[in-house]
Each structure stands twice: as structure tokens, then as C-alpha cells.
C-alpha atoms as a PDB file:
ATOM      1  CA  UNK A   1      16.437 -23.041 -19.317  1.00  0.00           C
ATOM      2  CA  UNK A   2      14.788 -19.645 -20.096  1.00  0.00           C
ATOM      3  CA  UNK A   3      16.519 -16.484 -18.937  1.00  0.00           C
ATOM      4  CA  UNK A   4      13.232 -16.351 -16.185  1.00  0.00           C
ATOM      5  CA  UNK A   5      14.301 -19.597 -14.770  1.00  0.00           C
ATOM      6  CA  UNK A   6      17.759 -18.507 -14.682  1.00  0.00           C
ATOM      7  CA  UNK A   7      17.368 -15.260 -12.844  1.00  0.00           C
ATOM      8  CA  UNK A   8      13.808 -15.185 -11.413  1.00  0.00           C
ATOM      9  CA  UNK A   9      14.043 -14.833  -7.533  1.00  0.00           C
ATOM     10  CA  UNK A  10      12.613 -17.187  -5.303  1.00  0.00           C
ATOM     11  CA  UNK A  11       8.590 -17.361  -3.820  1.00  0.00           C
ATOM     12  CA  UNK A  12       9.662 -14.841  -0.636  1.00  0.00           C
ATOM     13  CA  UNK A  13       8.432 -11.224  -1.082  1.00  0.00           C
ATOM     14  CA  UNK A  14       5.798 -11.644  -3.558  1.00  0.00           C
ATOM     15  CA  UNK A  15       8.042 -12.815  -6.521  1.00  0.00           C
ATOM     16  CA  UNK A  16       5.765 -15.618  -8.043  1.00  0.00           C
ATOM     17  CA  UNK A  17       3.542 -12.667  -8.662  1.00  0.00           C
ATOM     18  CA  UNK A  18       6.028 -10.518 -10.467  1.00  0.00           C
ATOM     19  CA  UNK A  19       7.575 -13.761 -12.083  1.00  0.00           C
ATOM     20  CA  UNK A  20       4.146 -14.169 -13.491  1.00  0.00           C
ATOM     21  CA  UNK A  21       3.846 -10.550 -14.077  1.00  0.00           C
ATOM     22  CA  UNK A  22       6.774 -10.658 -16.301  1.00  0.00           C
ATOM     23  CA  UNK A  23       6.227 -13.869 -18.679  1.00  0.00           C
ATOM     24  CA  UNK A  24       1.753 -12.870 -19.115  1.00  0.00           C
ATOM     25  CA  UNK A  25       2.308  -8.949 -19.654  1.00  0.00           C
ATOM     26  CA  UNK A  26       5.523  -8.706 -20.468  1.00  0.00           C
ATOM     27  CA  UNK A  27       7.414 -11.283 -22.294  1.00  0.00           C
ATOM     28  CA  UNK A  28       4.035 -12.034 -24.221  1.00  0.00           C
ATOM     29  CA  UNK A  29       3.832  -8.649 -25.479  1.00  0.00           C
ATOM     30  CA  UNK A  30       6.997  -8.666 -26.940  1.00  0.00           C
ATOM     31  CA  UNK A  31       9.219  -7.110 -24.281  1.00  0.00           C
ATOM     32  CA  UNK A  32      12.729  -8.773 -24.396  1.00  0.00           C
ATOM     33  CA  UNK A  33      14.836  -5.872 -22.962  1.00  0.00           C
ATOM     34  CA  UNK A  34      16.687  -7.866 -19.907  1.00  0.00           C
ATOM     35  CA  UNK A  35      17.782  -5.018 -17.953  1.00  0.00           C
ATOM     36  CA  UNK A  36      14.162  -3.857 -18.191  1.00  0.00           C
ATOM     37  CA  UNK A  37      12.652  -7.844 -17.604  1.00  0.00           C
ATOM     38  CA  UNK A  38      15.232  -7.802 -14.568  1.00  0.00           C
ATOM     39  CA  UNK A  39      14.009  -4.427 -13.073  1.00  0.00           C
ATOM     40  CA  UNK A  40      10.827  -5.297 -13.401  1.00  0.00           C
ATOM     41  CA  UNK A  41      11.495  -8.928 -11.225  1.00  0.00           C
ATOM     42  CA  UNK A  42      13.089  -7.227  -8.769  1.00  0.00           C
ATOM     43  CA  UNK A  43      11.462  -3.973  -7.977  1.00  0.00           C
ATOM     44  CA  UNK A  44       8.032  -4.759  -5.507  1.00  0.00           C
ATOM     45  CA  UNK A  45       5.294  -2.973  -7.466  1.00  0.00           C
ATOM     46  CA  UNK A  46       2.949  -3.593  -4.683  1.00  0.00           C
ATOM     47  CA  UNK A  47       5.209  -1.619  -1.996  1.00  0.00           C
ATOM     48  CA  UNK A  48       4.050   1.517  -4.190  1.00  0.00           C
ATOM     49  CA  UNK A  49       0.016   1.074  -3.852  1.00  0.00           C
ATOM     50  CA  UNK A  50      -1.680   1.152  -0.716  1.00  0.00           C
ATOM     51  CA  UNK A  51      -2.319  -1.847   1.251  1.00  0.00           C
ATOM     52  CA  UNK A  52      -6.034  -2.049   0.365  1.00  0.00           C
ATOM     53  CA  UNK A  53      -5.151  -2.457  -3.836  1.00  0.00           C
ATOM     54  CA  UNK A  54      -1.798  -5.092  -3.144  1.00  0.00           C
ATOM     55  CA  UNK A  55      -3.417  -8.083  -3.829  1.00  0.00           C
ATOM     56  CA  UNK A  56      -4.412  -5.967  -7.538  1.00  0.00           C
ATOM     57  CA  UNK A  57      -0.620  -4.872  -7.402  1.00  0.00           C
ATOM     58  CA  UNK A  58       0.439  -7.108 -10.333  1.00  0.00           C
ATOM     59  CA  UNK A  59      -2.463  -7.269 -12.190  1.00  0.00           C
ATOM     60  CA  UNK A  60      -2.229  -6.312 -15.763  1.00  0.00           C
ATOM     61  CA  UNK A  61      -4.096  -2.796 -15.257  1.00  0.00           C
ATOM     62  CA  UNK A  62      -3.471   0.864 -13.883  1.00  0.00           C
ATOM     63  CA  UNK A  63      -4.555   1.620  -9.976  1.00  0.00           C
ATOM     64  CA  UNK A  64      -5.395   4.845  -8.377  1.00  0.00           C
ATOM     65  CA  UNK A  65      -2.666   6.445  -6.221  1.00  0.00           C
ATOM     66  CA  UNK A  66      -4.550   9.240  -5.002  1.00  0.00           C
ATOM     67  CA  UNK A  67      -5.066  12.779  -6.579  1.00  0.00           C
ATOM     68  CA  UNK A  68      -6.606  11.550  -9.637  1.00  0.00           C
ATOM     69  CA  UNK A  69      -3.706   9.817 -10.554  1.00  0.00           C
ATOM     70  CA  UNK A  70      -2.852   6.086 -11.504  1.00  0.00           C
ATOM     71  CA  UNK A  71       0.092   3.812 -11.042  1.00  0.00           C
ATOM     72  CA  UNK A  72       0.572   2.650 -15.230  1.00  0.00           C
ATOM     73  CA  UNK A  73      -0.234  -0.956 -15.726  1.00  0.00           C
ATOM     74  CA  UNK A  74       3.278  -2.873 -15.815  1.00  0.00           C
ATOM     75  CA  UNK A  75       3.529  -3.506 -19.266  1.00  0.00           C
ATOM     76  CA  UNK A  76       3.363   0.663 -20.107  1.00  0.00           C
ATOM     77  CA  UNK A  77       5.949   0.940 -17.832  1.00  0.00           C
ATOM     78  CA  UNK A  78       8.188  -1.649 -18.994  1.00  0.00           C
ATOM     79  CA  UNK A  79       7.422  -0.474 -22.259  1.00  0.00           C
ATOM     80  CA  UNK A  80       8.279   3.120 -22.217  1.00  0.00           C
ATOM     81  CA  UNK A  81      11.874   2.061 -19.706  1.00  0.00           C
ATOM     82  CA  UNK A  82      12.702  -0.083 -23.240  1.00  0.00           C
ATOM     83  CA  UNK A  83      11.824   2.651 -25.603  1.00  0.00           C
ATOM     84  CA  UNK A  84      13.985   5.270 -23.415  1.00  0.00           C
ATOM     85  CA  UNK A  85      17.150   2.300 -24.663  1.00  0.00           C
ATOM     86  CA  UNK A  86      18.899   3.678 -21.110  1.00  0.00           C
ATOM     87  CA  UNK A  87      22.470   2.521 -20.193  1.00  0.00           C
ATOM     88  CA  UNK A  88      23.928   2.184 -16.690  1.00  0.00           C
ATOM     89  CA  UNK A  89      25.796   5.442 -17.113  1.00  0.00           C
ATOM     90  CA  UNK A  90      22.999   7.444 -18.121  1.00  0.00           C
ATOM     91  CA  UNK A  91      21.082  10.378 -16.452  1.00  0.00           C
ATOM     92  CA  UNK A  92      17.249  10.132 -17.059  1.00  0.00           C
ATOM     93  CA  UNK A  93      14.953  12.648 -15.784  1.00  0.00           C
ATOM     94  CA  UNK A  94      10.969  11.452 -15.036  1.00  0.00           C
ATOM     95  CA  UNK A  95       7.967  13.858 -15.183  1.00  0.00           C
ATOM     96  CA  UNK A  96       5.322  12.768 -13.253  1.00  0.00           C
ATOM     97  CA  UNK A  97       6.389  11.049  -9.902  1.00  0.00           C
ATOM     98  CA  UNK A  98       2.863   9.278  -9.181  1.00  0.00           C
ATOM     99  CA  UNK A  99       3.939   6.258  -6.636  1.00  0.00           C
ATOM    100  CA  UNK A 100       7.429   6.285  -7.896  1.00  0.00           C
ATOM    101  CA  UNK A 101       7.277   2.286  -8.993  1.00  0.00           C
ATOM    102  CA  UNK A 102       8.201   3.642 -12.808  1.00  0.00           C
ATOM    103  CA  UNK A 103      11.174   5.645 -10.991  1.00  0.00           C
ATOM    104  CA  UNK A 104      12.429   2.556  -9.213  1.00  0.00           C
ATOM    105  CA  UNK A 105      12.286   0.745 -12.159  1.00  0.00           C
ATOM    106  CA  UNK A 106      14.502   3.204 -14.249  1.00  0.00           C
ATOM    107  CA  UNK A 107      16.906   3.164 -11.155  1.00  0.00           C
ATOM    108  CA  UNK A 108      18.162  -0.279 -11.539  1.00  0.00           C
ATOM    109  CA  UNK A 109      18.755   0.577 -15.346  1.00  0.00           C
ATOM    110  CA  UNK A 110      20.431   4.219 -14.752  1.00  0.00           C
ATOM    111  CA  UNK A 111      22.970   5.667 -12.913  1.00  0.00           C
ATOM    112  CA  UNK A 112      20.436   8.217 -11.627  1.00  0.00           C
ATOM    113  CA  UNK A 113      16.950   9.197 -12.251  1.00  0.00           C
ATOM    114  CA  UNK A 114      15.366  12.922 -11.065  1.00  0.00           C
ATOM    115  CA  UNK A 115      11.821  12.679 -11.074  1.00  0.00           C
ATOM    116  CA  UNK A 116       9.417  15.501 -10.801  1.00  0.00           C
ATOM    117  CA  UNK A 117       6.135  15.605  -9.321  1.00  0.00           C
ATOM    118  CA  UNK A 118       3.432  18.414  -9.267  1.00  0.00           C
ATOM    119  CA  UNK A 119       1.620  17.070  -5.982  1.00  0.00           C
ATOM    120  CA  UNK A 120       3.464  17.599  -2.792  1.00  0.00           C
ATOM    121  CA  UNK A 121       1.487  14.576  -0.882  1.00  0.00           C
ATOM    122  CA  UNK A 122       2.987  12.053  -3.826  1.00  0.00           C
ATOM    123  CA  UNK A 123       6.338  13.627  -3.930  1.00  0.00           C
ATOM    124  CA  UNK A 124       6.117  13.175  -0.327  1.00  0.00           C
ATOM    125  CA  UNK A 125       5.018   9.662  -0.436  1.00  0.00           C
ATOM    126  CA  UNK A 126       7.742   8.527  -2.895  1.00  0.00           C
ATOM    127  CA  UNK A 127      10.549   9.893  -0.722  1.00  0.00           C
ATOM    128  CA  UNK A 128       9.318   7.684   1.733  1.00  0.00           C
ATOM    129  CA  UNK A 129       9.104   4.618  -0.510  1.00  0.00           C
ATOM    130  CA  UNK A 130      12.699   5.070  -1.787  1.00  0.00           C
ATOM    131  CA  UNK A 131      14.291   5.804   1.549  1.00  0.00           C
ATOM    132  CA  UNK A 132      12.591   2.361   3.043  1.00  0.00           C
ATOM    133  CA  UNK A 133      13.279   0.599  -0.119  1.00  0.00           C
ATOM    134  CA  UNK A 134      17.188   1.846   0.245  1.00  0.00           C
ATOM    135  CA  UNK A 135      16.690   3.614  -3.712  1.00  0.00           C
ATOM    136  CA  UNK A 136      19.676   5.752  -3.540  1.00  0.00           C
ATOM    137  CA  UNK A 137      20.024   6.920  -6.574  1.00  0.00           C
ATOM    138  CA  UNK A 138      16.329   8.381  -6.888  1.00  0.00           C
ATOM    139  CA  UNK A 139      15.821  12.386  -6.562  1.00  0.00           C
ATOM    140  CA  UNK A 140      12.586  13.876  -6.021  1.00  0.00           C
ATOM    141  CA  UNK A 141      11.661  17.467  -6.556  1.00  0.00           C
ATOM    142  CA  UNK A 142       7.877  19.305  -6.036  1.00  0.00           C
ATOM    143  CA  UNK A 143       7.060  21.836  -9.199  1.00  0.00           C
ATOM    144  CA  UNK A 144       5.695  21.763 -13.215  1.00  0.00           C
ATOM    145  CA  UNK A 145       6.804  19.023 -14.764  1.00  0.00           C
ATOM    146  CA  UNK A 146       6.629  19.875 -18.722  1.00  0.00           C
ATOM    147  CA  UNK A 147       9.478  22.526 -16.871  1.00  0.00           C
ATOM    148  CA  UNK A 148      11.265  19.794 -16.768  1.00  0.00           C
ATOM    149  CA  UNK A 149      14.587  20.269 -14.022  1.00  0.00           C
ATOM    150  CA  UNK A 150      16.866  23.098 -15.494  1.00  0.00           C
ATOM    151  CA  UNK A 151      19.757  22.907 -12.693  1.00  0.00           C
ATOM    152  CA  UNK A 152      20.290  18.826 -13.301  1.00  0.00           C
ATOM    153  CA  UNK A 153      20.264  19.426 -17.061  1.00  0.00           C
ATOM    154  CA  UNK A 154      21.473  17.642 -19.599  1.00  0.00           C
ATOM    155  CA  UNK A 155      19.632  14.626 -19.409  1.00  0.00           C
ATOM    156  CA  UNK A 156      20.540  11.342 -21.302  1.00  0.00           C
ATOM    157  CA  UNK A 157      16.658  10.456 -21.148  1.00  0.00           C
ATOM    158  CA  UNK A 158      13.302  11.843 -20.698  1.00  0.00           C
ATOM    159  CA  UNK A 159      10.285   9.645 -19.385  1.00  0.00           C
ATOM    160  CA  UNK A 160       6.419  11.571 -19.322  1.00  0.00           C
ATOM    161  CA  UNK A 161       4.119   9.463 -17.878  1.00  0.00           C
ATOM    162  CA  UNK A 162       1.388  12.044 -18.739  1.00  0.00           C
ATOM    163  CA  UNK A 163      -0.231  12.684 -21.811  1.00  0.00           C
ATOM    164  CA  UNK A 164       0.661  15.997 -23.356  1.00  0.00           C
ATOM    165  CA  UNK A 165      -0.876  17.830 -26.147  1.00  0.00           C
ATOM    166  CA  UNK A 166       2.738  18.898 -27.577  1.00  0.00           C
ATOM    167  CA  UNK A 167       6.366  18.060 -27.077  1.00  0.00           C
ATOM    168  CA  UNK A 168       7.346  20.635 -24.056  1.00  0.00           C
ATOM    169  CA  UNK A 169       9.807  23.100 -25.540  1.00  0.00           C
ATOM    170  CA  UNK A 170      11.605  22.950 -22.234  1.00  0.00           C
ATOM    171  CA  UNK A 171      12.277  19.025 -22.173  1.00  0.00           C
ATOM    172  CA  UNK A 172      13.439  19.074 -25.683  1.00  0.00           C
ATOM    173  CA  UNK A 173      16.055  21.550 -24.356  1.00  0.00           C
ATOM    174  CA  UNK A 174      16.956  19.727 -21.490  1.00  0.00           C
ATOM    175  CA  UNK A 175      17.781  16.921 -23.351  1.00  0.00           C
ATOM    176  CA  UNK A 176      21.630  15.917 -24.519  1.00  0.00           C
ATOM    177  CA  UNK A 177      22.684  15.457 -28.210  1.00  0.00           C
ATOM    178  CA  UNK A 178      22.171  11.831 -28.792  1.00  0.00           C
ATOM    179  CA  UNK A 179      19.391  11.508 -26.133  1.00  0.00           C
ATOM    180  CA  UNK A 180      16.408  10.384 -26.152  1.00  0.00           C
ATOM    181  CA  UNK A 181      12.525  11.784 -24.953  1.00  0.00           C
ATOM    182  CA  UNK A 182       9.828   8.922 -24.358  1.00  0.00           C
ATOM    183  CA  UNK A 183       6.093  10.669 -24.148  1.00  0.00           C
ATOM    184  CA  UNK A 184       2.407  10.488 -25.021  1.00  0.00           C
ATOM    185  CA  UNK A 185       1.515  13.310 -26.872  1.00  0.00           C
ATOM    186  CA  UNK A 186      -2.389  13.770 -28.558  1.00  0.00           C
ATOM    187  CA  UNK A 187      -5.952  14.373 -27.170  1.00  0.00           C
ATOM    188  CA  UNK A 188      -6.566  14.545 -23.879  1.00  0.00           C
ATOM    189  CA  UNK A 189      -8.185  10.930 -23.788  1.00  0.00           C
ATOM    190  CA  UNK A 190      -5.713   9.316 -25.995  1.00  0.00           C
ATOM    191  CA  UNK A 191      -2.418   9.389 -26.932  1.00  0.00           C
ATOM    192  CA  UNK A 192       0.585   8.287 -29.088  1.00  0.00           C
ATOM    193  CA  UNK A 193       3.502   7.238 -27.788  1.00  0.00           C
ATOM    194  CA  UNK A 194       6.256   9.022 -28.907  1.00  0.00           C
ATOM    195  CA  UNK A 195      10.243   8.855 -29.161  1.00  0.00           C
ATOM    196  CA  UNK A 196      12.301  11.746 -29.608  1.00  0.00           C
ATOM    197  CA  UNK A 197      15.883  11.773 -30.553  1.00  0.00           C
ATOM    198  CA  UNK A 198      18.082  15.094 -30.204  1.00  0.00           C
ATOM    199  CA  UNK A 199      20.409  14.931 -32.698  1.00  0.00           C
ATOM    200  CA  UNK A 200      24.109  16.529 -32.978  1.00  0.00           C
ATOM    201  CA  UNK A 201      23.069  20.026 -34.468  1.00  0.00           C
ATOM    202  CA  UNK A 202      19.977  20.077 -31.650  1.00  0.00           C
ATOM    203  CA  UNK A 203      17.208  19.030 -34.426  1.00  0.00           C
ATOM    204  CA  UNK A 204      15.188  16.097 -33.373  1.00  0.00           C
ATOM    205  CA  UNK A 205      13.447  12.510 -35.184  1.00  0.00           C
ATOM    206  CA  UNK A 206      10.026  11.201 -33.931  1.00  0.00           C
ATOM    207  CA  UNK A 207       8.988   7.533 -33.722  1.00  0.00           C
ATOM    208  CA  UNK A 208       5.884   6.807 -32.934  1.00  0.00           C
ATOM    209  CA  UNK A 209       5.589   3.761 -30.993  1.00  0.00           C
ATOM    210  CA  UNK A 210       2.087   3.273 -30.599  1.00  0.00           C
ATOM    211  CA  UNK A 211      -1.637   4.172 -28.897  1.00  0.00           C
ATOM    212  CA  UNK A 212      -2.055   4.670 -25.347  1.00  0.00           C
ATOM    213  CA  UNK A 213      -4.336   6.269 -22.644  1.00  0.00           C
ATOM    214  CA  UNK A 214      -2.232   8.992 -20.025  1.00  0.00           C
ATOM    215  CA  UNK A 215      -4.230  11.598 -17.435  1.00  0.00           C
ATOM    216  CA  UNK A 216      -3.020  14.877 -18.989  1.00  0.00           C
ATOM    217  CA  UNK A 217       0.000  16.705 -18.404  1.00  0.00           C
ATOM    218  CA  UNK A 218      -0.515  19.543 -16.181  1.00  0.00           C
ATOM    219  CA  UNK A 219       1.416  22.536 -16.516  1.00  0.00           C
ATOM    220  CA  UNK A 220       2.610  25.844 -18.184  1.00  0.00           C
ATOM    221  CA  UNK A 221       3.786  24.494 -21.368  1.00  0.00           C
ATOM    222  CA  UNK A 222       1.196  20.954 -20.762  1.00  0.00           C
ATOM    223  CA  UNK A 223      -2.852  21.024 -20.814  1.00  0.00           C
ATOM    224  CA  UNK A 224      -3.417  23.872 -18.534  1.00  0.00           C
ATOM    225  CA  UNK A 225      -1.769  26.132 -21.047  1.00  0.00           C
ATOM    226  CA  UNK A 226      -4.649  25.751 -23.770  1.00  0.00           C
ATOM    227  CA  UNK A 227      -7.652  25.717 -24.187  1.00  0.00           C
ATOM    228  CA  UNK A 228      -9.947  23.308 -22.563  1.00  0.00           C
END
């Protein structure tokens, strides 16, 4: 029996999709996290689109969400919850809201996740999502993400899901000894993915983990604060 047979949910609620979701974009790809392969069974990706783009909701592609901004396709987001290696005591902050479907995801792997959005409508829109999806351990909060959130800090784990063309100074300080920072960082049409890891004396390793395509971070210490 493979572990999807053994813990897959039933046909109710859309989970053939995501069952399918999992073993085509996931599993085949190499993810074999199974907190992360769990989260992503469980939480209803196409509860954070809008009702026109659910039947797309587990295709293996990114969907707008409004504001110029995309939902990631699943496997980025499984992806970057593995690289952040988060444990069910950790704190993990998220820049860049969007739907909140990466945020849910992180919540059934974290004790709690703060996630910040720059568009009030989104922010706005996530609330609403958790709240009806009974995500309690989900905080939202309106302002510059590459800010990061100074009053929750330290955080055992950063997620960006925007492409930035440096490591914000601010999220590197935010972040605990031992933890680690998942983020694009590159041109503003492509991107490495990028692990950071604070170490004891507050220095910091890189690993990249590979190319990928994020709409740019916006912010004082993201895009908006160099040249164009």
C-alpha cells in the first residue's frame, strides 16, 4: 500500500483532484516530505480561486487572484513548504499573502504562520477564507512585506513568494539562530530559489535550490527600491 492509499481522503470535497494533484506534480517531481504531501491532500486549493478558475484549481499551473497577482502552481508551493524543513512547534512568517492557499498549507505544518500582504482587498479576502475554513492559527496583517513583521519577531521560518532582487536586510534580522529563509531572489523575470540559514553568531549559508519565475517583490527594501 503506498502512503497515498493509506492516508488519501475519500472522493467528497474535491479530493480525487488533489489525490491526483499530489502523485502527477508532486510525488513525480520528487517531493516526499509527508507533512507537506499531507497538507497538500487536505487543504482545498480551489476554495482560494474564484469560482470561475475551480475547475483549473488543481491544475499543474499558477492562476490569477486579482491585482496582478497569481496563486503559485502546487508543486512551487509544496516545494518551497519542504525547503522551509518546518516543525510543528515552529513560527514561520509568509510575505506575500496572495489567496492565502500557501498560508494554509504551512498551517497544518506550523504551530503558527503570520503572513503579510501589501494589498488590502487580498488581505481582506484571505481573512475571509481562513475564518470559513476554521484556520486558526493563520494571522494576517496589511503593509511592506520585505519589512517583514518586527513585533512577532523571531521567526523559525521565512517563506517569499515574490521574487526579490536581494535578500531583505530586515527578514534576515527577523529570523532566529538556526532558522531558516526560503526566497527567489534574481531578475525581475526570473529567479533562483534560495535557502538561507542564520547561524549561531547571526552569519548566514545560501543554498540555491533551483530556477523559478515570481512577480517581483514590492517594497522599500524589494523592487521599488531600485532602479527600474
Amino acid at each position: 500500500m503506498t502512503y497515498l492509499e493509506n492516508n488519501g481522503a475519500g472522493a467528497n470535497n474535491r479530493a480525487d483532484e488533489r489525490r491526483r494533484m499530489v502523485e502527477d506534480q508532486l510525488i513525480s517531481n520528487g517531493i516526499t516530505n509527508k507533512a507537506v504531501i499531507q497538507s497538500m491532500l487536505t487543504v482545498p486549493r480551489h476554495c482560494f480561486v474564484s469560482t470561475r478558475l475551480q475547475a483549473y484549481a488543481y491544475y499543474d499551473c499558477p492562476l490569477l487572484i486579482g491585482e496582478g497577482q497569481t496563486i503559485s502552481q502546487p508543486y512551487i508551493v509544496a516545494l518551497m513548504a519542504d525547503a522551509l524543513e518546518t516543525t510543528s512547534a515552529d513560527r514561520v512568517l509568509e510575505i506575500g499573502t496572495g489567496s492565502g492557499y500557501a498560508a494554509a498549507v504551512l498551517s497544518r505544518l506550523a504551530s503558527m504562520v503570520y503572513t503579510v500582504e501589501r494589498h488590502e482587498s487580498l488581505a481582506s479576502e484571505a481573512r475571509s477564507r481562513f475564518q470559513a475554513l476554521k484556520y486558526a492559527n493563520i494571522r494576517v496583517h496589511t503593509g511592506d512585506g520585505t519589512k517583514g513583521w518586527p513585533e512577532e519577531a523571531p521567526f523559525d521560518g521565512i517563506v517569499v513568494a515574490a521574487g526579490a532582487p536581494e535578500v531583505p536586510k530586515s527578514l534576515g534580522d527577523q529570523l532566529k539562530p538556526g532558522g531558516r529563509l526560503v526566497i527567489p531572489v534574481g531578475e525581475r523575470g526570473s529567479q533562483e530559489l534560495l535557502r538561507v540559514r542564520k547561524k549561531a553568531d547571526n552569519s548566514f549559508t545560501r543554498e540555491y535550490l533551483g530556477a523559478v519565475r515570481f512577480v517581483p517583490l514590492i517594497g522599500e527594501e524589494g523592487w521599488n527600491g531600485r532602479l527600474k
